[in-house]
N, C-alpha and C. Protein backbone atom coordinates (compact mmCIF):
# COMPACT_ATOMS: atom_id res chain seq x y z
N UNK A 1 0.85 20.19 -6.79
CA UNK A 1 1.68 19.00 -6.68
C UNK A 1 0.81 17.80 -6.31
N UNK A 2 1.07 16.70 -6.97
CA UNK A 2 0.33 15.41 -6.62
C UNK A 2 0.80 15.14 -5.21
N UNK A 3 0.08 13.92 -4.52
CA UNK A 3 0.05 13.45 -3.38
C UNK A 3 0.12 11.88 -3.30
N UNK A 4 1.19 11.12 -2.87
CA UNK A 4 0.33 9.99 -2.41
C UNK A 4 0.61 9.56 -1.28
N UNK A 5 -0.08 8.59 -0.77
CA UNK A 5 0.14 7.80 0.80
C UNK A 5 0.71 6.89 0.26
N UNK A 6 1.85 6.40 1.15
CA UNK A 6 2.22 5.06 1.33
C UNK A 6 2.27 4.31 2.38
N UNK A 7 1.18 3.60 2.12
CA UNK A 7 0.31 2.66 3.84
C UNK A 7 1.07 1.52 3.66
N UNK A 8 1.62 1.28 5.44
CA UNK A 8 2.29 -0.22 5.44
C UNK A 8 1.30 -0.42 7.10
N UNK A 9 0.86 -1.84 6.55
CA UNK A 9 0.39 -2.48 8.05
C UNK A 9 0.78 -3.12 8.89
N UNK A 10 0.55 -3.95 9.58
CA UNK A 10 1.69 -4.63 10.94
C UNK A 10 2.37 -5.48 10.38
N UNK A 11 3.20 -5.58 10.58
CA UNK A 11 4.57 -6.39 10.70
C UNK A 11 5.60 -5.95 9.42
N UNK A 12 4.97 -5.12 8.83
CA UNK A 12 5.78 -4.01 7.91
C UNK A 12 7.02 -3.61 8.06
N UNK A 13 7.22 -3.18 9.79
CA UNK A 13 8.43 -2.12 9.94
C UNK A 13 9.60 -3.29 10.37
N UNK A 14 9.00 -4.86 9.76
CA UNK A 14 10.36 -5.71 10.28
C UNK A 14 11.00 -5.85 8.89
N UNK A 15 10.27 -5.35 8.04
CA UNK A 15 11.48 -5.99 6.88
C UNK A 15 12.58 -5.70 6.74
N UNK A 16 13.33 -6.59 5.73
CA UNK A 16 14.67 -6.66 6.01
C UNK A 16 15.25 -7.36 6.80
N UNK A 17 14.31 -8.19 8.00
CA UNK A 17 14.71 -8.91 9.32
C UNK A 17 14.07 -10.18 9.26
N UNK A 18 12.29 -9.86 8.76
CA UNK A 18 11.57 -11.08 8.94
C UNK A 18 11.15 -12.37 7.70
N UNK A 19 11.72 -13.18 8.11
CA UNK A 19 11.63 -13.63 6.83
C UNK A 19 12.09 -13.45 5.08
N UNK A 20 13.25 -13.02 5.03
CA UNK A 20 13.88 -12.22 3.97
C UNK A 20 13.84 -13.14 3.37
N UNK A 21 13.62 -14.76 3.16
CA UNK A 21 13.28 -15.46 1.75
C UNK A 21 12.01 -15.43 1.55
N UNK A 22 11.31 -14.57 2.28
CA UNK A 22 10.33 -14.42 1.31
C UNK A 22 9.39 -12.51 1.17
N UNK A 23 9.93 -12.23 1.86
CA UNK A 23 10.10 -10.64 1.73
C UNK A 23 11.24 -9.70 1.47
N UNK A 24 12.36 -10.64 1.35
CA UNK A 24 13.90 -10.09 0.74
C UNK A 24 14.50 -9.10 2.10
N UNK A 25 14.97 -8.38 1.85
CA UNK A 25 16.40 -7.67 2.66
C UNK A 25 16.19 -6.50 2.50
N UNK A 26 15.25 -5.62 1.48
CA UNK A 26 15.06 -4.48 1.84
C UNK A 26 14.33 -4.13 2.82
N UNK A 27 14.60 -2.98 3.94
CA UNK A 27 14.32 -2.66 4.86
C UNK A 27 12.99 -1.45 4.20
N UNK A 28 11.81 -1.28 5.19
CA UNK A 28 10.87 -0.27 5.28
C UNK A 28 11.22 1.35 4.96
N UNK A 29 12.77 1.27 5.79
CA UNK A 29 13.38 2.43 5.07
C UNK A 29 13.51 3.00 4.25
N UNK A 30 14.44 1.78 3.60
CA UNK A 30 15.04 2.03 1.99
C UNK A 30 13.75 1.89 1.18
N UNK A 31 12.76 0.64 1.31
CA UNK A 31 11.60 0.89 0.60
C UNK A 31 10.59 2.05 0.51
N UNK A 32 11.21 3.25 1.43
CA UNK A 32 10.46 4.43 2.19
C UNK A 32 11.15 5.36 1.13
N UNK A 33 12.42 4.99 1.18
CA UNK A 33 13.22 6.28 0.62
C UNK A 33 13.31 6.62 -1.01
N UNK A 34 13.12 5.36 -1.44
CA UNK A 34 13.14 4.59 -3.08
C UNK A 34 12.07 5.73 -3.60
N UNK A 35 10.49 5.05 -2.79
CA UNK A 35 9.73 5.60 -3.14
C UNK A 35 9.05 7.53 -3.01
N UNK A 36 10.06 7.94 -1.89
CA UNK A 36 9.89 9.34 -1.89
C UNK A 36 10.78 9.58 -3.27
N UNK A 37 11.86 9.41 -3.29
CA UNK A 37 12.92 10.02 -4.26
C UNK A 37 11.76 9.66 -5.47
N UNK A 38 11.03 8.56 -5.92
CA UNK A 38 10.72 8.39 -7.24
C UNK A 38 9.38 9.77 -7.61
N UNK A 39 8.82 9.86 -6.01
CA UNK A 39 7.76 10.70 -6.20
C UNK A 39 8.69 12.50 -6.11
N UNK A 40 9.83 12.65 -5.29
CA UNK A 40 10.06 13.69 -6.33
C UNK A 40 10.74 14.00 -7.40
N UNK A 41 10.93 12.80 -8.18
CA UNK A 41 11.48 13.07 -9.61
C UNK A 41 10.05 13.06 -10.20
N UNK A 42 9.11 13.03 -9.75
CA UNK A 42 7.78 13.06 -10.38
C UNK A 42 6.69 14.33 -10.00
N UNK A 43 7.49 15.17 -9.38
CA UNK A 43 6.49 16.11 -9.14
C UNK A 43 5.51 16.02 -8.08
N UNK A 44 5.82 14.96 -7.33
CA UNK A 44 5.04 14.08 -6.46
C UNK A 44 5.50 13.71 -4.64
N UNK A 45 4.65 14.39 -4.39
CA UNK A 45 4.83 13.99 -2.81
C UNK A 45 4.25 12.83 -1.90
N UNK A 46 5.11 12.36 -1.75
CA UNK A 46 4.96 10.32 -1.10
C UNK A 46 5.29 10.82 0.72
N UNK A 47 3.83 10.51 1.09
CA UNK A 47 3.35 10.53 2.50
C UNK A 47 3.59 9.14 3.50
N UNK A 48 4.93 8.82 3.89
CA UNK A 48 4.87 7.17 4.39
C UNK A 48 4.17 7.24 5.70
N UNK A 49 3.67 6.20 5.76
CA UNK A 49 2.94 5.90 7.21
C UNK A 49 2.92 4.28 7.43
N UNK A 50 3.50 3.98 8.29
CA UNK A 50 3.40 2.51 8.86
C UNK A 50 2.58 2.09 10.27
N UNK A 51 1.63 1.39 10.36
CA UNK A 51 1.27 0.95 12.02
C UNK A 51 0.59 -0.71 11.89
N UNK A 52 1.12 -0.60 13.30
CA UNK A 52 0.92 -2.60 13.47
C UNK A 52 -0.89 -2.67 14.18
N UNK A 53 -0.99 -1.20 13.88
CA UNK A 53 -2.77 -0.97 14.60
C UNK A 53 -3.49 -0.32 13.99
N UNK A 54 -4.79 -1.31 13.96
CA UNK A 54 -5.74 -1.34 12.91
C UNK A 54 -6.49 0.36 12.87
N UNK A 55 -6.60 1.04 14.00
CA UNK A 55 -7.61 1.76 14.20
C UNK A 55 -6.30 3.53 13.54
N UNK A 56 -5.50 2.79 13.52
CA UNK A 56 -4.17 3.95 13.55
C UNK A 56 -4.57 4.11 11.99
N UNK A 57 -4.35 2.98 11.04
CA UNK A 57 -4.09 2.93 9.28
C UNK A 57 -5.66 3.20 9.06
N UNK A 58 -6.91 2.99 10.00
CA UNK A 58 -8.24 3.43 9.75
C UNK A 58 -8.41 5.52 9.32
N UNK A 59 -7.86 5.71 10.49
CA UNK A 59 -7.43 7.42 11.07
C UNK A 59 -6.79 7.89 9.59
N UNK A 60 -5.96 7.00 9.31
CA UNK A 60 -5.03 7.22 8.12
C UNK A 60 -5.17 7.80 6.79
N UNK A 61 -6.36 6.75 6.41
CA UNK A 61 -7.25 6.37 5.41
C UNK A 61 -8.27 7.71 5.63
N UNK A 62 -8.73 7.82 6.28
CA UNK A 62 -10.13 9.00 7.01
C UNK A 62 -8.97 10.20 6.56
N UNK A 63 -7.65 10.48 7.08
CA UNK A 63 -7.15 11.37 6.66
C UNK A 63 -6.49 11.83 5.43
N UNK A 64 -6.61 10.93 4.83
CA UNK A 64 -6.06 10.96 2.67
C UNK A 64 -6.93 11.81 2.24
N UNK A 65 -7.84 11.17 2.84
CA UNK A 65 -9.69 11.96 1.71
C UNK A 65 -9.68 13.36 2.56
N UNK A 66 -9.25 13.93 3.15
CA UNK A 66 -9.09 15.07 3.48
C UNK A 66 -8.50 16.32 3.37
N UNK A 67 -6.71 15.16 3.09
CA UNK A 67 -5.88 16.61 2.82
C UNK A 67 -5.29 16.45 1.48
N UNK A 68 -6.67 16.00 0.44
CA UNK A 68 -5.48 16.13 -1.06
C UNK A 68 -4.79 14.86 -1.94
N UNK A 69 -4.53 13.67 -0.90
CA UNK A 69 -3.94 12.88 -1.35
C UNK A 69 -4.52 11.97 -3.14
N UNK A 70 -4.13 11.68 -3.98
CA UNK A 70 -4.45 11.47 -5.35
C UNK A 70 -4.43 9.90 -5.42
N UNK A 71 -3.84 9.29 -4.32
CA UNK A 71 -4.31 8.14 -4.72
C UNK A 71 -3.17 7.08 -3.54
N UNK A 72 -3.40 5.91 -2.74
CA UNK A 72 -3.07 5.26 -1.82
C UNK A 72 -2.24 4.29 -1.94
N UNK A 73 -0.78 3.88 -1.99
CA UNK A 73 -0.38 2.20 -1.95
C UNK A 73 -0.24 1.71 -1.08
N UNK A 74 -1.03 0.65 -1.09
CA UNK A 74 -1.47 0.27 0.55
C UNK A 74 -1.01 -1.20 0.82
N UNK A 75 -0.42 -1.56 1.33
CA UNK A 75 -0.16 -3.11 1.99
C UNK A 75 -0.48 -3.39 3.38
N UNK A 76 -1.69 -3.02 3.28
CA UNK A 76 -2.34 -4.00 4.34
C UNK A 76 -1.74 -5.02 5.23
N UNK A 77 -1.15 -6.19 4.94
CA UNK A 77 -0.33 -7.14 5.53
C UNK A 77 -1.38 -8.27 6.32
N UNK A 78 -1.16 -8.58 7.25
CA UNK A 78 -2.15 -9.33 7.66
C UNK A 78 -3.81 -8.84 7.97
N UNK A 79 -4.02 -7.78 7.88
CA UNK A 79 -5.59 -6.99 7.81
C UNK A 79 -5.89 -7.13 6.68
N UNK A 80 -4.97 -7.96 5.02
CA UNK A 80 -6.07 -8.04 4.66
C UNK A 80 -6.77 -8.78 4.30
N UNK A 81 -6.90 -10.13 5.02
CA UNK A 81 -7.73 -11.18 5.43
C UNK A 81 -8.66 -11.18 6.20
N UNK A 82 -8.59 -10.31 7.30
CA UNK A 82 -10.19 -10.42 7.54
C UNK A 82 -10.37 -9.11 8.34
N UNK A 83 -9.56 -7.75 8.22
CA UNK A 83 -9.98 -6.94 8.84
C UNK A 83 -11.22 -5.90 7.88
N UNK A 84 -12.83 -6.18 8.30
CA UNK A 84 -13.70 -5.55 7.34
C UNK A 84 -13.83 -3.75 7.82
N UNK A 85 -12.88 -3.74 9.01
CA UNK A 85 -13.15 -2.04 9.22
C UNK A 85 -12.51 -1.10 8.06
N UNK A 86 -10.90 -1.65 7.68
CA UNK A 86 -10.45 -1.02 6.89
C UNK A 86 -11.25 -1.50 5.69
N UNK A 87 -11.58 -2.53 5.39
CA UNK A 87 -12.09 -2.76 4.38
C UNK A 87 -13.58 -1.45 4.03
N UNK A 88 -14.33 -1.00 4.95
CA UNK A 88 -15.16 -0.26 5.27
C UNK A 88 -14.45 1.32 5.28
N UNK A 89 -13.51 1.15 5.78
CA UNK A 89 -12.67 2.77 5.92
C UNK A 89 -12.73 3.10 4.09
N UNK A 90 -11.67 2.13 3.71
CA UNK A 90 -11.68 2.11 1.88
C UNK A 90 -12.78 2.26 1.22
N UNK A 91 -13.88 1.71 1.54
CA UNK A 91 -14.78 2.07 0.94
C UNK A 91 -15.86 3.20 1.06
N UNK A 92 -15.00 3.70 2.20
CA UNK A 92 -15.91 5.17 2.62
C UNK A 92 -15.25 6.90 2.24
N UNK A 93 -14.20 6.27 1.74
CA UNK A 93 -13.19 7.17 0.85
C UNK A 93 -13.58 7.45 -0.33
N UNK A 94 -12.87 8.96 -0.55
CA UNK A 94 -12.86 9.16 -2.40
C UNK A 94 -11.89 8.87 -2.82
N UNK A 95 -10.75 8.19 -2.10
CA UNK A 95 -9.20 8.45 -2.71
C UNK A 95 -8.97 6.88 -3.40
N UNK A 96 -8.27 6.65 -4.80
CA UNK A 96 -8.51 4.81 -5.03
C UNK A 96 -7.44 4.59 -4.19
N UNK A 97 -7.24 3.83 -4.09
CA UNK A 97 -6.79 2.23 -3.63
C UNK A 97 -5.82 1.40 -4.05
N UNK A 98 -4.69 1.47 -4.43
CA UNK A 98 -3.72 -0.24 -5.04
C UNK A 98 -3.52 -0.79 -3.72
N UNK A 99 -3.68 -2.33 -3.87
CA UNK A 99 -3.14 -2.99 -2.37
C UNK A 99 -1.85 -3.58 -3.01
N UNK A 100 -1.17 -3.87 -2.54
CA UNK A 100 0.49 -4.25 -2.80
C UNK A 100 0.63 -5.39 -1.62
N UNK A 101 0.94 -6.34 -2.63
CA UNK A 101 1.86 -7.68 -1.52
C UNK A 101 3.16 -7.66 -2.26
N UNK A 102 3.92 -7.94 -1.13
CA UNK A 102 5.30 -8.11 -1.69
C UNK A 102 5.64 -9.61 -2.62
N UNK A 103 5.12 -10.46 -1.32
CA UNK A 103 4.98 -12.00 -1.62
C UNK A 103 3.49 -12.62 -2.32
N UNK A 104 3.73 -13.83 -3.14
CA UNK A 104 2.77 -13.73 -3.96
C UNK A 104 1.68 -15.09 -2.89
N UNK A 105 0.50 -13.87 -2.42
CA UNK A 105 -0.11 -14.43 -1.58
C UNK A 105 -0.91 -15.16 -1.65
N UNK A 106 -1.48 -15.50 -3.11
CA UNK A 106 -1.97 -17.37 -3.60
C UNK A 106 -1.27 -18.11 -3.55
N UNK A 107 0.06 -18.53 -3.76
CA UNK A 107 0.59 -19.36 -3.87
C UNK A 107 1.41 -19.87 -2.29
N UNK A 108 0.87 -19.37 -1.28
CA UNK A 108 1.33 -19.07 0.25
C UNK A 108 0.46 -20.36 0.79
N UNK A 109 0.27 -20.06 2.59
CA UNK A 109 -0.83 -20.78 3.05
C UNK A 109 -2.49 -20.09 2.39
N UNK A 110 -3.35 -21.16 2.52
CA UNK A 110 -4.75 -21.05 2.21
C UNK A 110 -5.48 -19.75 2.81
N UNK A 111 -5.21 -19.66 4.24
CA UNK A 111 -5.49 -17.80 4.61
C UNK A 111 -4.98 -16.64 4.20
N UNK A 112 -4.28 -16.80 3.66
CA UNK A 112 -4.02 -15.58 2.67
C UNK A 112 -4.41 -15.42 1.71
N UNK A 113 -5.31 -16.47 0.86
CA UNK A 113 -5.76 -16.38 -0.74
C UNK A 113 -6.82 -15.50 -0.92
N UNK A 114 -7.34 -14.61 0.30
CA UNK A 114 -8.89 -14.28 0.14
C UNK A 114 -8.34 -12.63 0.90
N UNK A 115 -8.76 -11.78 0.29
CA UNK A 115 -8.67 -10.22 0.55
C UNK A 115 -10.23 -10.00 0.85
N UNK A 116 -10.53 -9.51 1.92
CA UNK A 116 -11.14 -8.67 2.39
C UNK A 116 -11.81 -7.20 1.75
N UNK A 117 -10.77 -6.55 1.17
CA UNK A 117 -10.36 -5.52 0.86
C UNK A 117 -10.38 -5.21 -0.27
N UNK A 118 -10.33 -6.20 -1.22
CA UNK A 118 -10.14 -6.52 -3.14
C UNK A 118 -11.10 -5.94 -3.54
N UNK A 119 -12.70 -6.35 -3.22
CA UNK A 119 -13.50 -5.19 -3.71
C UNK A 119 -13.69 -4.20 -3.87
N UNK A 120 -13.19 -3.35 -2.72
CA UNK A 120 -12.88 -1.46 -2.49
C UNK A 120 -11.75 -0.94 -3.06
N UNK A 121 -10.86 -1.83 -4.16
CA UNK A 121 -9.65 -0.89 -3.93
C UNK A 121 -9.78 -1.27 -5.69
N UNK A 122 -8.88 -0.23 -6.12
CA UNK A 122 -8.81 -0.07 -7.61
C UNK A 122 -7.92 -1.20 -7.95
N UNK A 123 -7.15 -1.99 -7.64
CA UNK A 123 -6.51 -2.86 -8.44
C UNK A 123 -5.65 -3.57 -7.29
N UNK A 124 -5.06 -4.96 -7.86
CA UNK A 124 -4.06 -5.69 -6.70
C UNK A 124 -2.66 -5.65 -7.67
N UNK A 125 -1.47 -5.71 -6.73
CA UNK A 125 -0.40 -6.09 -7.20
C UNK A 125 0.21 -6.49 -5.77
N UNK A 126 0.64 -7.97 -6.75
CA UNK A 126 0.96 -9.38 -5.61
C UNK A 126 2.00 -10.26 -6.45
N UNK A 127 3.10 -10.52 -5.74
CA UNK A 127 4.07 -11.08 -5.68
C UNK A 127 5.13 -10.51 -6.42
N UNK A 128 5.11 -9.10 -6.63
CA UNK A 128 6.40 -8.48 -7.49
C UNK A 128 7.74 -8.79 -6.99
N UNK A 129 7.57 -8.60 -5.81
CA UNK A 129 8.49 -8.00 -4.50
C UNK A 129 8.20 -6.72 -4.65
N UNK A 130 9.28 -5.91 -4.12
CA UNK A 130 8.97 -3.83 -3.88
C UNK A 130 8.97 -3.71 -4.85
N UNK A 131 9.21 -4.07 -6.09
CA UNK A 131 8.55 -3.20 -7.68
C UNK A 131 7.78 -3.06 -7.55
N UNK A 132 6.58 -3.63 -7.17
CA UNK A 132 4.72 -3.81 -6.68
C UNK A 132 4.81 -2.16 -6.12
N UNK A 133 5.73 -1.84 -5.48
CA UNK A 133 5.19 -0.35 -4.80
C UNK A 133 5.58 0.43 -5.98
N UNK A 134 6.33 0.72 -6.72
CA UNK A 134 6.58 0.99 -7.56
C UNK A 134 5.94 1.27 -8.87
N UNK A 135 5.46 0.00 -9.19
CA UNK A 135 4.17 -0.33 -10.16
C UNK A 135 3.36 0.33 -9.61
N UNK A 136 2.43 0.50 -8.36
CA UNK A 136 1.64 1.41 -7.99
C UNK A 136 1.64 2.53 -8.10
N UNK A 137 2.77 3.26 -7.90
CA UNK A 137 3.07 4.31 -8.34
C UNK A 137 3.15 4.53 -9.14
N UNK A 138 3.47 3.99 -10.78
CA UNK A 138 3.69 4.34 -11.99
C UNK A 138 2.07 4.49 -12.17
N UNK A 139 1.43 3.53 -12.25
CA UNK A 139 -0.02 3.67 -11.71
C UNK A 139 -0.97 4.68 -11.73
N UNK A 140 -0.73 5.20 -10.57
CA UNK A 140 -1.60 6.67 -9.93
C UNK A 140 -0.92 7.41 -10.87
N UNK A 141 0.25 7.57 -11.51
CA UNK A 141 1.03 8.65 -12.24
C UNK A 141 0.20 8.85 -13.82
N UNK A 142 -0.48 7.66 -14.08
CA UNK A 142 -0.83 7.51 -15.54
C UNK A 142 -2.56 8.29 -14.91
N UNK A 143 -3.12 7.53 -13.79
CA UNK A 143 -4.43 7.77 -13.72
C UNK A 143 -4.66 9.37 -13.42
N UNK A 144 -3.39 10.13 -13.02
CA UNK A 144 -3.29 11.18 -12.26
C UNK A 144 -3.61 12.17 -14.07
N UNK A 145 -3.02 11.50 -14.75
CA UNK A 145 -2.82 12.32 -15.81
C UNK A 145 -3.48 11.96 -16.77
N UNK A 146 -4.28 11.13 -16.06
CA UNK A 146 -5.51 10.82 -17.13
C UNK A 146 -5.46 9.98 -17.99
N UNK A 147 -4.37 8.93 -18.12
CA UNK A 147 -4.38 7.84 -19.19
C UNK A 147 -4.20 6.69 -19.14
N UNK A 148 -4.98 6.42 -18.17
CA UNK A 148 -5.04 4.87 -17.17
C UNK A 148 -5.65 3.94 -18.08
């Protein structure tokens, strides 16, 4: 059976609360639950993990490349502007990488236009809203099977 992680970073577990014009009304939950159900109509097991601490989603990452996981959707959130540990965790992995913004983070304030992280990871998807997790997942599903 395939594997994936689904990494959310700090301020993740407010959606639905914070700012819903520009991260909408779905809650971490339902965005939790969407994406298990899609991974088992896919043969696929979706690993959620959320933390507002850096050294927690580091542990995280260290633990994908260990037990199997096929591939990561990761939203970073505010780490990924200038946190270079995860940026370093990612790149010390075998497992790829999609980073996922909900909101489309060029067109935001000026500190958000620059990822940290963009180099280590197999691809960005930014400003879908939660289709972006989604799209990631369709994603790993094509690369999983070889026709990326």
């Amino acid at each position: 059976m395939n594997k994936i992680l689904l990494l959310n970073g700090p301020n993740l577990n407010l959606l639905g609360r914070r700012e819903p014009g520009i991260y909408g009304s779905t809650t971490l939950k339902q965005l939790e639950e969407k994406i298990v159900a899609l991974g088992e109509s896919n043969d696929t097991e979706v690993v959620c993990f959320q933390s507002n601490h850096e050294g927690e989603i580091i542990d995280k990452l260290h633990e994908a490349n260990d037990i199997g996981v096929n591939g990561i959707i990761f939203n970073p959130g505010a780490f990924t502007h200038y946190s270079y540990a995860i940026r370093d965790a990612i790149a010390g992995i075998q497992v790829s990488v999609i980073e996922v913004h909900i909101s489309n983070v060029h067109s935001r304030e000026s500190f958000r236009h620059t990822s940290v992280i963009a180099p280590v990871v197999a691809g960005q998807i930014v400003g879908l809203g939660m289709i972006g997790y989604e799209l990631a997942f369709h994603a790993f599903l094509e690369r999983i099977k070889g026709r990326e």
